[in-house]
Protein backbone atom coordinates (compact mmCIF):
# COMPACT_ATOMS: atom_id res chain seq x y z
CA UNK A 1 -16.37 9.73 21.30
CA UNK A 2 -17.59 10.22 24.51
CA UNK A 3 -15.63 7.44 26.36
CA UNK A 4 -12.60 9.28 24.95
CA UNK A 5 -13.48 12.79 26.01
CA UNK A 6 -13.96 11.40 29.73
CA UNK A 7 -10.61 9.88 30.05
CA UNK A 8 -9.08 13.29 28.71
CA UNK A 9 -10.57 14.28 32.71
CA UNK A 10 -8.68 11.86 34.10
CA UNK A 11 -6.01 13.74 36.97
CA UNK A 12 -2.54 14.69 34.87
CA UNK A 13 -4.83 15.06 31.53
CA UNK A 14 -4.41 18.62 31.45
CA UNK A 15 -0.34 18.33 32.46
CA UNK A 16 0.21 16.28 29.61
CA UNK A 17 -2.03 18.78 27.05
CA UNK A 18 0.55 21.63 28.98
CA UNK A 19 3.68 19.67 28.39
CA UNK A 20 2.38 18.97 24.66
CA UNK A 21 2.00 22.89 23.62
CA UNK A 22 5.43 23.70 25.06
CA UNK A 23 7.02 21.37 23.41
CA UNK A 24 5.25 21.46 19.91
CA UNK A 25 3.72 25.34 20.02
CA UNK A 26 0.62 26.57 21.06
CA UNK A 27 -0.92 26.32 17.64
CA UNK A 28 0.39 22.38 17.30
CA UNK A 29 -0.97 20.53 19.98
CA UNK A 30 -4.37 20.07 21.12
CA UNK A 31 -6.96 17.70 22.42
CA UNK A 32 -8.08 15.06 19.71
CA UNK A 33 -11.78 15.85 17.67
CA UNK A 34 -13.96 14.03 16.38
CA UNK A 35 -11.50 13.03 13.02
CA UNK A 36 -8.57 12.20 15.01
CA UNK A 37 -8.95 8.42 14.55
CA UNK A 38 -6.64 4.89 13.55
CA UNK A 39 -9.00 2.36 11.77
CA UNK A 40 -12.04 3.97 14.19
CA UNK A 41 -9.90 4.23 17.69
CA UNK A 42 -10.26 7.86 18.53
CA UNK A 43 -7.24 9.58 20.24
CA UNK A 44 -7.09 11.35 23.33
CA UNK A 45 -4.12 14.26 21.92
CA UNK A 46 -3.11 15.28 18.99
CA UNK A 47 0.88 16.64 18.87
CA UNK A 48 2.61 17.91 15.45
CA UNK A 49 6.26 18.51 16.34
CA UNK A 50 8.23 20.84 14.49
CA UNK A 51 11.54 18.59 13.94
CA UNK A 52 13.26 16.03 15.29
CA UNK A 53 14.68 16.91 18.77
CA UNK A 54 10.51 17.97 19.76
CA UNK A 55 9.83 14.35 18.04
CA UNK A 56 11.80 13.04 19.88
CA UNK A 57 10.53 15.15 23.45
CA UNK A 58 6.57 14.09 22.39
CA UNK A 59 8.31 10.70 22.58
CA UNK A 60 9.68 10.61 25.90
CA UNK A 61 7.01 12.29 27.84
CA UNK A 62 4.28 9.26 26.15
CA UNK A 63 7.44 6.81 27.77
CA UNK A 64 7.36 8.70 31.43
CA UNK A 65 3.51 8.69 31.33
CA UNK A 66 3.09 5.14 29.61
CA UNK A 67 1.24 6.97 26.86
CA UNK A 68 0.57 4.79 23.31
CA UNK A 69 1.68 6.68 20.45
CA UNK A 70 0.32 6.59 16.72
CA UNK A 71 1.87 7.74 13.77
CA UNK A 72 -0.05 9.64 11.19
CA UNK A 73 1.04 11.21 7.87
CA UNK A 74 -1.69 12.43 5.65
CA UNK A 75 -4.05 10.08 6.62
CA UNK A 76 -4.76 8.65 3.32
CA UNK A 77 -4.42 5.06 4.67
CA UNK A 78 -5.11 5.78 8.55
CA UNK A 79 -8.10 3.13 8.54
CA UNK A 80 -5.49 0.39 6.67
CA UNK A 81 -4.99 -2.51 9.05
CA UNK A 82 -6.21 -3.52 12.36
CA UNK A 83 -7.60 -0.60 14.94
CA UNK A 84 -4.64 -0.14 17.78
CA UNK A 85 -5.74 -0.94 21.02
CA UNK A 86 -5.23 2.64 22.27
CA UNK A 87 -4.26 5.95 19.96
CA UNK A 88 -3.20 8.18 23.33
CA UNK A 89 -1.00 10.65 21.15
CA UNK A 90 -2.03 10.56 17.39
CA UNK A 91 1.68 11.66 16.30
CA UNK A 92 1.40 14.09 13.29
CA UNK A 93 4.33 14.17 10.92
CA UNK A 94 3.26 17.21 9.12
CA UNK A 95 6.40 19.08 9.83
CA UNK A 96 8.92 16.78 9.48
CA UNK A 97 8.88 17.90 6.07
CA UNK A 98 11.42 18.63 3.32
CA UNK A 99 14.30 17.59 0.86
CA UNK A 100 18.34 17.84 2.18
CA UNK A 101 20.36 19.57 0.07
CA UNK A 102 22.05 17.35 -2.31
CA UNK A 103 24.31 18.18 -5.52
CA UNK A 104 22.50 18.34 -8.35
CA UNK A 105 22.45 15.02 -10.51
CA UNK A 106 23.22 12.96 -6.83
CA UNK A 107 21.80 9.40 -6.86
CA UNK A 108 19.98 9.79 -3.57
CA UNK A 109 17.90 12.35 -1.87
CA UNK A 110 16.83 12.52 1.89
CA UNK A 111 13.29 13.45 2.97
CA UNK A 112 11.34 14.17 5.42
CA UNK A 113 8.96 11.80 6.63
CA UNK A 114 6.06 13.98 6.74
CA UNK A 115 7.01 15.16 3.12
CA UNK A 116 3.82 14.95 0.48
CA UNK A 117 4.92 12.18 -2.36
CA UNK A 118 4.05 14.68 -5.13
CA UNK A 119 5.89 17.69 -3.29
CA UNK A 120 9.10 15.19 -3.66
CA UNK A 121 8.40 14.22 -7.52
CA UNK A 122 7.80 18.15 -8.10
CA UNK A 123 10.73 19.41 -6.79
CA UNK A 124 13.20 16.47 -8.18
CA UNK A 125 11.57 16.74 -11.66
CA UNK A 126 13.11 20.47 -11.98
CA UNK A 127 16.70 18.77 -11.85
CA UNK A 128 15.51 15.83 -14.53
CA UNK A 129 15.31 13.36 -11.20
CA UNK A 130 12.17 11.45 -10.11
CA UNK A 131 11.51 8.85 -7.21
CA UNK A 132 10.65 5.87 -9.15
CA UNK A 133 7.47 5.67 -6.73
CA UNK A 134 4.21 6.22 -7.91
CA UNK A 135 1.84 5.13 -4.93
CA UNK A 136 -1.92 5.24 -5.54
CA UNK A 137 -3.25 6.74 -2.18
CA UNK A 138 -3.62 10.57 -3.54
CA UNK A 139 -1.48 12.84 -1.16
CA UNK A 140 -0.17 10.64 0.72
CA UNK A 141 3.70 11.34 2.68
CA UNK A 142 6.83 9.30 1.75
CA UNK A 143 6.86 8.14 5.79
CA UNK A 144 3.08 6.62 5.04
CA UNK A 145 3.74 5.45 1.94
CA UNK A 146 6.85 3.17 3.50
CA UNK A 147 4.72 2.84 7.21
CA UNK A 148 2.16 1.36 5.10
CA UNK A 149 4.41 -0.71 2.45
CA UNK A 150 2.52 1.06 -0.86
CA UNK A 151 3.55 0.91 -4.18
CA UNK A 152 2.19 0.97 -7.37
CA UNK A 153 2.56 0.08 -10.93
CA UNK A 154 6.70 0.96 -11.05
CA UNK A 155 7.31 -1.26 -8.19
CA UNK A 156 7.56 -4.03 -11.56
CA UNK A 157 10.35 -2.19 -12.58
CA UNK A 158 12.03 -0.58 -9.40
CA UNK A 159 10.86 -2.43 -6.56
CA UNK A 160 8.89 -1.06 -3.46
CA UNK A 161 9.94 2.64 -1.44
CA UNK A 162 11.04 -0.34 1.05
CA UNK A 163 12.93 -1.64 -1.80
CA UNK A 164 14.96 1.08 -2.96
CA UNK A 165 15.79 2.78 0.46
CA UNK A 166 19.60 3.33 1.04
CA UNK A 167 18.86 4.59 4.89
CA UNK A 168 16.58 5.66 7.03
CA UNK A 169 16.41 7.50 10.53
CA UNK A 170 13.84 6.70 12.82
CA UNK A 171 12.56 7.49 16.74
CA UNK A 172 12.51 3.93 18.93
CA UNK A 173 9.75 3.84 21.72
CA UNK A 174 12.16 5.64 24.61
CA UNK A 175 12.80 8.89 21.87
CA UNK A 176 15.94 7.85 20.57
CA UNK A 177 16.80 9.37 16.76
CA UNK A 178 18.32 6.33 15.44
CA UNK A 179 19.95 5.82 11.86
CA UNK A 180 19.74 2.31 10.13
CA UNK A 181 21.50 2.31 6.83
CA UNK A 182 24.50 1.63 5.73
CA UNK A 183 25.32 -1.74 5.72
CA UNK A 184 23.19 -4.68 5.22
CA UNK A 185 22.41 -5.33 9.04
CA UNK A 186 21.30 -1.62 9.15
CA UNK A 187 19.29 -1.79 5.65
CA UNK A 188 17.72 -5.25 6.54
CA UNK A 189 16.52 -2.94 10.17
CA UNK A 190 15.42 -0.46 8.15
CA UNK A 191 13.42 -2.86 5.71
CA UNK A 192 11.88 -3.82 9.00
CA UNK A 193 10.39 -0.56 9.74
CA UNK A 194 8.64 -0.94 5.83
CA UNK A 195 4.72 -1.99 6.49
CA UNK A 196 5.16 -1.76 10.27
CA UNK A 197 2.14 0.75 10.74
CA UNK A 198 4.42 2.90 13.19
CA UNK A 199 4.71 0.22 15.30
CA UNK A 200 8.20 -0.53 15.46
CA UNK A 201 9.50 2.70 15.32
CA UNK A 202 8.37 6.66 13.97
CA UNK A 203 10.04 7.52 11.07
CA UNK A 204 11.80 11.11 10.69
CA UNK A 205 13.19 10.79 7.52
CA UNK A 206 14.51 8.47 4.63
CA UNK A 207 16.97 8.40 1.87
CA UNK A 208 15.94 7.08 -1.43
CA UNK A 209 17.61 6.35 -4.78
CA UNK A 210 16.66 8.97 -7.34
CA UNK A 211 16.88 8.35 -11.22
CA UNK A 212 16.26 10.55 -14.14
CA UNK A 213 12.98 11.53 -15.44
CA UNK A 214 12.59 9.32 -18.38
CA UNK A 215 12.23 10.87 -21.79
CA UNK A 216 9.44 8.98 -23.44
CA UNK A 217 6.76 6.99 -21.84
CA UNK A 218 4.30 4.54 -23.69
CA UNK A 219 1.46 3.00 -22.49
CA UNK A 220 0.25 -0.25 -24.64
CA UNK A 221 -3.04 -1.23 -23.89
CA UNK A 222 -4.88 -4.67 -24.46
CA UNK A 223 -8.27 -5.88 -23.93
CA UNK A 224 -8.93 -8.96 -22.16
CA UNK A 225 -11.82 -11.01 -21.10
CA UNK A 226 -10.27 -13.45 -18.77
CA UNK A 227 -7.67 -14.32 -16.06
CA UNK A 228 -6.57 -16.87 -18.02
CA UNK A 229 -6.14 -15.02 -21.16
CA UNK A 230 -4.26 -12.33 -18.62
CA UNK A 231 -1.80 -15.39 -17.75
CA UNK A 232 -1.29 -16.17 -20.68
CA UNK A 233 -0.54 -12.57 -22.48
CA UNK A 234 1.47 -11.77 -19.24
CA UNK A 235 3.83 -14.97 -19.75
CA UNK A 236 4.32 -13.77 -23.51
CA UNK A 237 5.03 -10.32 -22.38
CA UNK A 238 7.84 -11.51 -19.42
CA UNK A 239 9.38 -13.70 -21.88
CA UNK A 240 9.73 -10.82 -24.99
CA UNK A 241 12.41 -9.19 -22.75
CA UNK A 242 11.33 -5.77 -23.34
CA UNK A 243 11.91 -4.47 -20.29
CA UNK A 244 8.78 -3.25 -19.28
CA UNK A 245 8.38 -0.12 -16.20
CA UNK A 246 4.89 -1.98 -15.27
CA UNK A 247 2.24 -4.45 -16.76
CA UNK A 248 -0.80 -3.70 -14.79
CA UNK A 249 -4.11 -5.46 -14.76
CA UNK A 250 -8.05 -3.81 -14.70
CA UNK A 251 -10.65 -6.29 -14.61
CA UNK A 252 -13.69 -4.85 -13.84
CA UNK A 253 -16.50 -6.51 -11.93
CA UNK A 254 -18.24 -7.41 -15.18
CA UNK A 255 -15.47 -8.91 -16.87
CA UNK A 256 -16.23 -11.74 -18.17
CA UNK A 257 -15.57 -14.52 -21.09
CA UNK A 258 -15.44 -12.76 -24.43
CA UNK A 259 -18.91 -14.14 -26.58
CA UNK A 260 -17.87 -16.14 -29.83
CA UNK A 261 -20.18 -16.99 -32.48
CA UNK A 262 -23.24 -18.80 -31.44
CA UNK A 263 -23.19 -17.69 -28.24
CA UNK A 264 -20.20 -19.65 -26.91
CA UNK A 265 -17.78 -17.72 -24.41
CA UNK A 266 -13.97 -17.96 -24.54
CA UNK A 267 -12.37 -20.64 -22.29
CA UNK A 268 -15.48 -21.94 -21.04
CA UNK A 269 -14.42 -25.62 -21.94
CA UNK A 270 -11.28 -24.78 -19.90
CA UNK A 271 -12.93 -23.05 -17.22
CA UNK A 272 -16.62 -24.69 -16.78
CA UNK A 273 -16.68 -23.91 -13.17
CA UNK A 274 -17.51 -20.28 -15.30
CA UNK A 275 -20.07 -21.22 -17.87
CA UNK A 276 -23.17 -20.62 -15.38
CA UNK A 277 -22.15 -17.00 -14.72
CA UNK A 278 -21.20 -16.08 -18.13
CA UNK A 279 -24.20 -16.15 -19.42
CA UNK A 280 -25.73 -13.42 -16.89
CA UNK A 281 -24.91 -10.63 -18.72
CA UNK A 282 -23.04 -8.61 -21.63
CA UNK A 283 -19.45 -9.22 -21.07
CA UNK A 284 -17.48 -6.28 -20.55
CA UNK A 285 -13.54 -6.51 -21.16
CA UNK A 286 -10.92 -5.59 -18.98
CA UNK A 287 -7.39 -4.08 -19.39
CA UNK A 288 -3.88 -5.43 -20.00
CA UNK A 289 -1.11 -2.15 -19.73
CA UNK A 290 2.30 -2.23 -20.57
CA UNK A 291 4.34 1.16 -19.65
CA UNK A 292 7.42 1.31 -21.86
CA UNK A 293 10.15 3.98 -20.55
CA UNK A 294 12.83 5.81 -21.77
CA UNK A 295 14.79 6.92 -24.69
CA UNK A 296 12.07 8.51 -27.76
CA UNK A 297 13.38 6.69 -30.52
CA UNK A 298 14.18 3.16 -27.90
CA UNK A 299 10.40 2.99 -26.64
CA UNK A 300 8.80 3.75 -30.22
CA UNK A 301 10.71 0.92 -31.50
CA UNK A 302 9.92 -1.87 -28.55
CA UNK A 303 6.19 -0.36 -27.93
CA UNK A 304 5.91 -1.64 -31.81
CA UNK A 305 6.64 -4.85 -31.36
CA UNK A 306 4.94 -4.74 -28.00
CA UNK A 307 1.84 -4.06 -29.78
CA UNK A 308 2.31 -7.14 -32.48
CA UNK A 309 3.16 -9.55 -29.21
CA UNK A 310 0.07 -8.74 -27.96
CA UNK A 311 -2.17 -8.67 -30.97
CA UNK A 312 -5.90 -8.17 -31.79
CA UNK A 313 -7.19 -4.98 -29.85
CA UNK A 314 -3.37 -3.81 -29.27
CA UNK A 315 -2.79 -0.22 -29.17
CA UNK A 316 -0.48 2.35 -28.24
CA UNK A 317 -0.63 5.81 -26.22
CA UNK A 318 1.34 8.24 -24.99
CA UNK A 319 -1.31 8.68 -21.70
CA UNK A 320 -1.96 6.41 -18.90
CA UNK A 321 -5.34 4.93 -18.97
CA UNK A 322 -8.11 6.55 -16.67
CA UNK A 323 -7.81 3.60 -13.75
CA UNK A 324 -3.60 3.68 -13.48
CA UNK A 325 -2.63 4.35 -9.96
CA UNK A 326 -5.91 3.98 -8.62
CA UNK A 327 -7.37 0.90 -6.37
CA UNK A 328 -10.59 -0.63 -7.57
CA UNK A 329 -12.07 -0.68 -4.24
CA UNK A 330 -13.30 2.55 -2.79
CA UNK A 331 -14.67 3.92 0.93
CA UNK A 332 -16.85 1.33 3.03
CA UNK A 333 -15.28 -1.66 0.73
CA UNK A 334 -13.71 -4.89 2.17
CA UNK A 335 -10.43 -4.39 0.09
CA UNK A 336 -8.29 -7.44 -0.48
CA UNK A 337 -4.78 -7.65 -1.72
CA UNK A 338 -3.87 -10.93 -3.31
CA UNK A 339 -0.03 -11.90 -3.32
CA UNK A 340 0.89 -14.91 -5.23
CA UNK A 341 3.42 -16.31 -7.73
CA UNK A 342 2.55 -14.58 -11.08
CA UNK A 343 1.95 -18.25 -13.10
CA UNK A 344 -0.46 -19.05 -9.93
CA UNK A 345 -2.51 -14.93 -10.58
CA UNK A 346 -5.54 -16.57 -12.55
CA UNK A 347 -5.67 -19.31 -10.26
CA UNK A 348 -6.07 -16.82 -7.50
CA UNK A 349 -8.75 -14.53 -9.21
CA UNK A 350 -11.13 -17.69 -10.53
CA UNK A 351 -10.56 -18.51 -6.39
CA UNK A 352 -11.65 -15.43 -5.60
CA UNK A 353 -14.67 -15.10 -8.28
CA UNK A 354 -16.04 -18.86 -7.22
CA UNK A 355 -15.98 -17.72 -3.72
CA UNK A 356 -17.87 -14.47 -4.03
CA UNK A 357 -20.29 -16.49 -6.64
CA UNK A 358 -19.69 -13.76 -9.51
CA UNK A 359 -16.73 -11.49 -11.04
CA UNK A 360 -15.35 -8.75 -8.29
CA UNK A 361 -13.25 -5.72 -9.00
CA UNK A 362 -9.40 -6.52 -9.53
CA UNK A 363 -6.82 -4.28 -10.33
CA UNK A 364 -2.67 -4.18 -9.66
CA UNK A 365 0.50 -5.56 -11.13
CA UNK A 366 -0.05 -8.59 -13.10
CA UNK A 367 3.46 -8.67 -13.96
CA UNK A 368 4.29 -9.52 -10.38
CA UNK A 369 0.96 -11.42 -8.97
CA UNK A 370 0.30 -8.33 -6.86
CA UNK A 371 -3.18 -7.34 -7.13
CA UNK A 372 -6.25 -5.84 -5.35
CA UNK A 373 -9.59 -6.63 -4.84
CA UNK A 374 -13.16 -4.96 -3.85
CA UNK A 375 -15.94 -6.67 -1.95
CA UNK A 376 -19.11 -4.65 -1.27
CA UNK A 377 -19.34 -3.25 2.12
CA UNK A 378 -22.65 -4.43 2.67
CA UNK A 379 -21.71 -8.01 2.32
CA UNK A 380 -22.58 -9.60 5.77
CA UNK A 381 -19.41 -10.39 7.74
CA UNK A 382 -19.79 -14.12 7.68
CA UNK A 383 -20.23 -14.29 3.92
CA UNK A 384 -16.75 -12.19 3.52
CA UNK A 385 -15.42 -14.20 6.12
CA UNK A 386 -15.98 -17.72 4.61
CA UNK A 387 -14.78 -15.70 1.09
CA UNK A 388 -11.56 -15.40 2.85
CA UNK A 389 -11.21 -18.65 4.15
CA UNK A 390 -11.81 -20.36 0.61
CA UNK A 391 -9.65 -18.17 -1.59
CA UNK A 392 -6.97 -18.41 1.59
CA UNK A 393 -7.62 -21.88 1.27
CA UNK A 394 -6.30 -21.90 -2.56
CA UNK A 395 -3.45 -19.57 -2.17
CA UNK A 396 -1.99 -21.74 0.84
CA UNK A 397 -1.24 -24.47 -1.88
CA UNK A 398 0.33 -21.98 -3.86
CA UNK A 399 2.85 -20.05 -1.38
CA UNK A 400 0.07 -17.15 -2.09
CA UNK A 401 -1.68 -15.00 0.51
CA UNK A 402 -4.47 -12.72 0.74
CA UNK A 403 -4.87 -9.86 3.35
CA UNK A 404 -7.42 -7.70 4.50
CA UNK A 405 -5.80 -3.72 3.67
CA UNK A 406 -9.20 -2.19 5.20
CA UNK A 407 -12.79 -3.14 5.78
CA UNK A 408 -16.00 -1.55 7.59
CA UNK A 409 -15.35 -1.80 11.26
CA UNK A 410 -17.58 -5.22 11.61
CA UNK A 411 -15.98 -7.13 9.42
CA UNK A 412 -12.56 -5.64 10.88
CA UNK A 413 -13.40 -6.98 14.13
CA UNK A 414 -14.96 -9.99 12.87
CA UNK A 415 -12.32 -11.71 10.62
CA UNK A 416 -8.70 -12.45 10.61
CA UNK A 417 -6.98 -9.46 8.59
CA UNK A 418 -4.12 -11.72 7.81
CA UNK A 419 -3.91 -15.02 7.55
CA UNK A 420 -1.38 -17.68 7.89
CA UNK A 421 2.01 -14.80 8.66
CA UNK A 422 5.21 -17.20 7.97
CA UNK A 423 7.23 -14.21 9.62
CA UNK A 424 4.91 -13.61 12.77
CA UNK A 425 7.60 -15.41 15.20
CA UNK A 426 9.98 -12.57 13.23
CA UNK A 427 7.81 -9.82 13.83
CA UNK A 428 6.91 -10.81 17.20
CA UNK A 429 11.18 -10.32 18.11
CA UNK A 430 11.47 -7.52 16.55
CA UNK A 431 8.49 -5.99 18.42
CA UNK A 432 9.87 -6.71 21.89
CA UNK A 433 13.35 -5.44 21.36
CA UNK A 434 12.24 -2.13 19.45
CA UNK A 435 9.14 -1.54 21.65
CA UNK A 436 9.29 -4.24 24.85
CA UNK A 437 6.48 -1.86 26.06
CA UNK A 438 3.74 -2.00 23.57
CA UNK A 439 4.06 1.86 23.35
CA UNK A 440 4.09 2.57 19.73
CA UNK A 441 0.48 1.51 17.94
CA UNK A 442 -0.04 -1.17 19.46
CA UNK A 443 -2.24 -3.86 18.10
CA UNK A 444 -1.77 -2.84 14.50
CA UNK A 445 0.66 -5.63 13.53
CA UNK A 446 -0.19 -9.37 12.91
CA UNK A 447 -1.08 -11.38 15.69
CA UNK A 448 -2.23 -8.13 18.04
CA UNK A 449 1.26 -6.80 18.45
């Protein structure tokens, strides 16, 4: 922190702290401490404008002083990604908060970017109305939750935030309020701005599809030993047409092949790249869920003959198991997320297991081949960096891909977060025409942009 304390001396320092308080208020802009930090970068200011038009002011003063600005909601994902190059103004969205006033029962609501997730979901749930959003990072804002691209187990059902977005509103580099909606050029803009780290543009607020708060909700649960049992159960789920909200996947790191009699393990003859490192330990099972919404008597009647698809073990609850909506990796762990085509997800995870030379944490949406994975923190950076390159290696053949969502800072350095980007030349356009300055986070997107 020292290096950034010194350049805070530097001649116009204090000008910019000045011009920071009057537009923002005394008590909501200051120099940056020791927590004001992106992915370990510490900041030199932090501002928290009260509304768009002082956005928008914090904006253009970072453009007349060629100032970087960074984004930051809650911070529940602010060490996600790669660390930008330089966090001048760590941009607060605290106060753009709130929900517009819509008629009761409308189809869409508009929010503030800076707006807590579960203040939205508390507020629309005392009109019957819900965001069918459910991200796992615990307090985080709507504005981080589509910065960052998050969803969680309803995205099977409902798609991403990114997904269901009718229009957003956003401030370019130069402090512009722009709205991008409306049309499909203007959604496919705004789609742009989904998993862009604040990079491409600060978000001030978004309108998203709202639907009514289901009236029954039924979680069937199903052990399972292995990710090819999980394929297979997952297939016969798909195919039942019961129109599931989510199938989610827990396998724990000592999941395993289920013991038979004798001592024999389930799919070894299938799998004997396995055998050696079943036989290290008790097997402990993992966790197919199926979440069955809607009308009492409708999801009674299809979480039935859920239960018979899926058979032995098969039971039924009206509560989410402990693990829904949480990752399985936790602070200081290399987290992975693995993106693949859902007939390919076993394929991925035996990758994954082989490389790591035993079981590792996975948890996500089976039901779509989205899924994330822990690796210890301690693990030296060349042994999670040749990990990567062998499961990357096995998704490549199978139009999969895994990424890097956070790491300790030497591995971050270390290793490529990304991998093969078939969109990079995409990304790389969009950057120059939305920021041809490199103002707004820069380095947090593929490829150092």
């Amino acid at each position: 922190m020292a290096a950034a304390a010194s350049s805070t001396d530097r001649p116009g320092a204090l000008d910019i702290t000045r011009r920071l308080t009057e537009i923002c208020g005394p008590p909501f802009a200051r120099l940056a401490g020791p927590a004001d930090e992106v992915a370990g970068r510490p900041a030199r200011w932090v501002a928290v404008p009260g509304g768009p038009h002082a956005a928008a002011e914090v904006l253009r003063l970072a453009a007349r002083h060629d100032l970087t600005v960074v984004p930051r909601g809650a911070g529940t994902k602010i060490d996600w990604g790669a660390a930008p190059d330089r966090v001048d103004i760590m941009f607060d969205t605290g106060r753009l908060a709130g929900i517009g006033h819509e008629p009761v029962g409308a189809s869409t609501a508009e929010i503030g970017a800076g707006t807590p997730l579960r203040a939205v979901q508390a507020t629309l749930e005392r009109t019957g109305q819900r965001l069918a959003l459910d991200a796992p990072s615990n307090g985080a804002t709507l504005g981080g939750v589509l910065a960052a691209g998050e969803a969680g187990p309803l995205r099977h059902r409902h798609g991403t935030a990114c997904d269901q977005l009718v229009s957003l509103r956003y401030l370019d580099a130069d402090g512009e309020l722009v709205g991008a909606g409306g049309g499909a050029e203007g959604l496919e803009l705004a789609r742009l701005l989904c998993g862009s780290q604040g990079a491409l543009g600060v978000l001030v607020s978004a309108t998203l599809r709202v639907h009514a708060v289901p009236a029954s909700r039924i979680w069937v649960t199903r052990p399972v030993w292995t990710p090819l049992e999980v394929h297979d159960l997952v297939r016969t789920v798909l195919a039942a047409r019961l129109d599931p909200a989510a199938v989610e996947l827990d396998l724990p790191a000592g999941a395993g092949p289920r013991p038979r009699q004798g001592g024999r393990a389930e799919s070894m003859a299938r799998h004997p790249s396995m055998t050696g490192r079943a036989a290290t330990g008790p097997a402990r099972a993992g966790t197919l869920v199926v979440l069955l919404e809607g009308g009492p008597a409708d999801v009674a009647e299809r979480a039935d003959r859920m239960v018979s698809l899926l058979g032995t073990g098969a039971t039924a609850s009206h509560s989410a198991p402990e693990w829904w909506r949480r990752y399985p990796f936790g602070p200081g762990d290399t987290a992975l997320r693995l993106e693949v085509p859902i007939s390919d997800l076993h394929a991925a995870v035996y990758a994954l297991r082989d490389a790591a030379g035993a079981p590792v944490p996975v948890r996500g949406s089976a039901g779509l081949g989205v899924v994330h994975a822990a690796l210890p923190g301690a693990l030296p950076v060349e042994r999670v960096a040749s990990i990567l390159a062998a499961v990357r290696g096995v998704l490549l053949a199978r139009q999969g891909r895994c990424v890097v969502v956070s790491a300790p800072e030497p591995v971050r350095r270390a290793v490529d977060l990304w991998g093969e980007l078939a969109g990079l030349a995409r990304l790389r356009a969009a950057k120059e025409h939305l920021d041809p300055h490199h103002r707004l986070a820069p380095g947090r997107l593929p490829g150092g942009l």
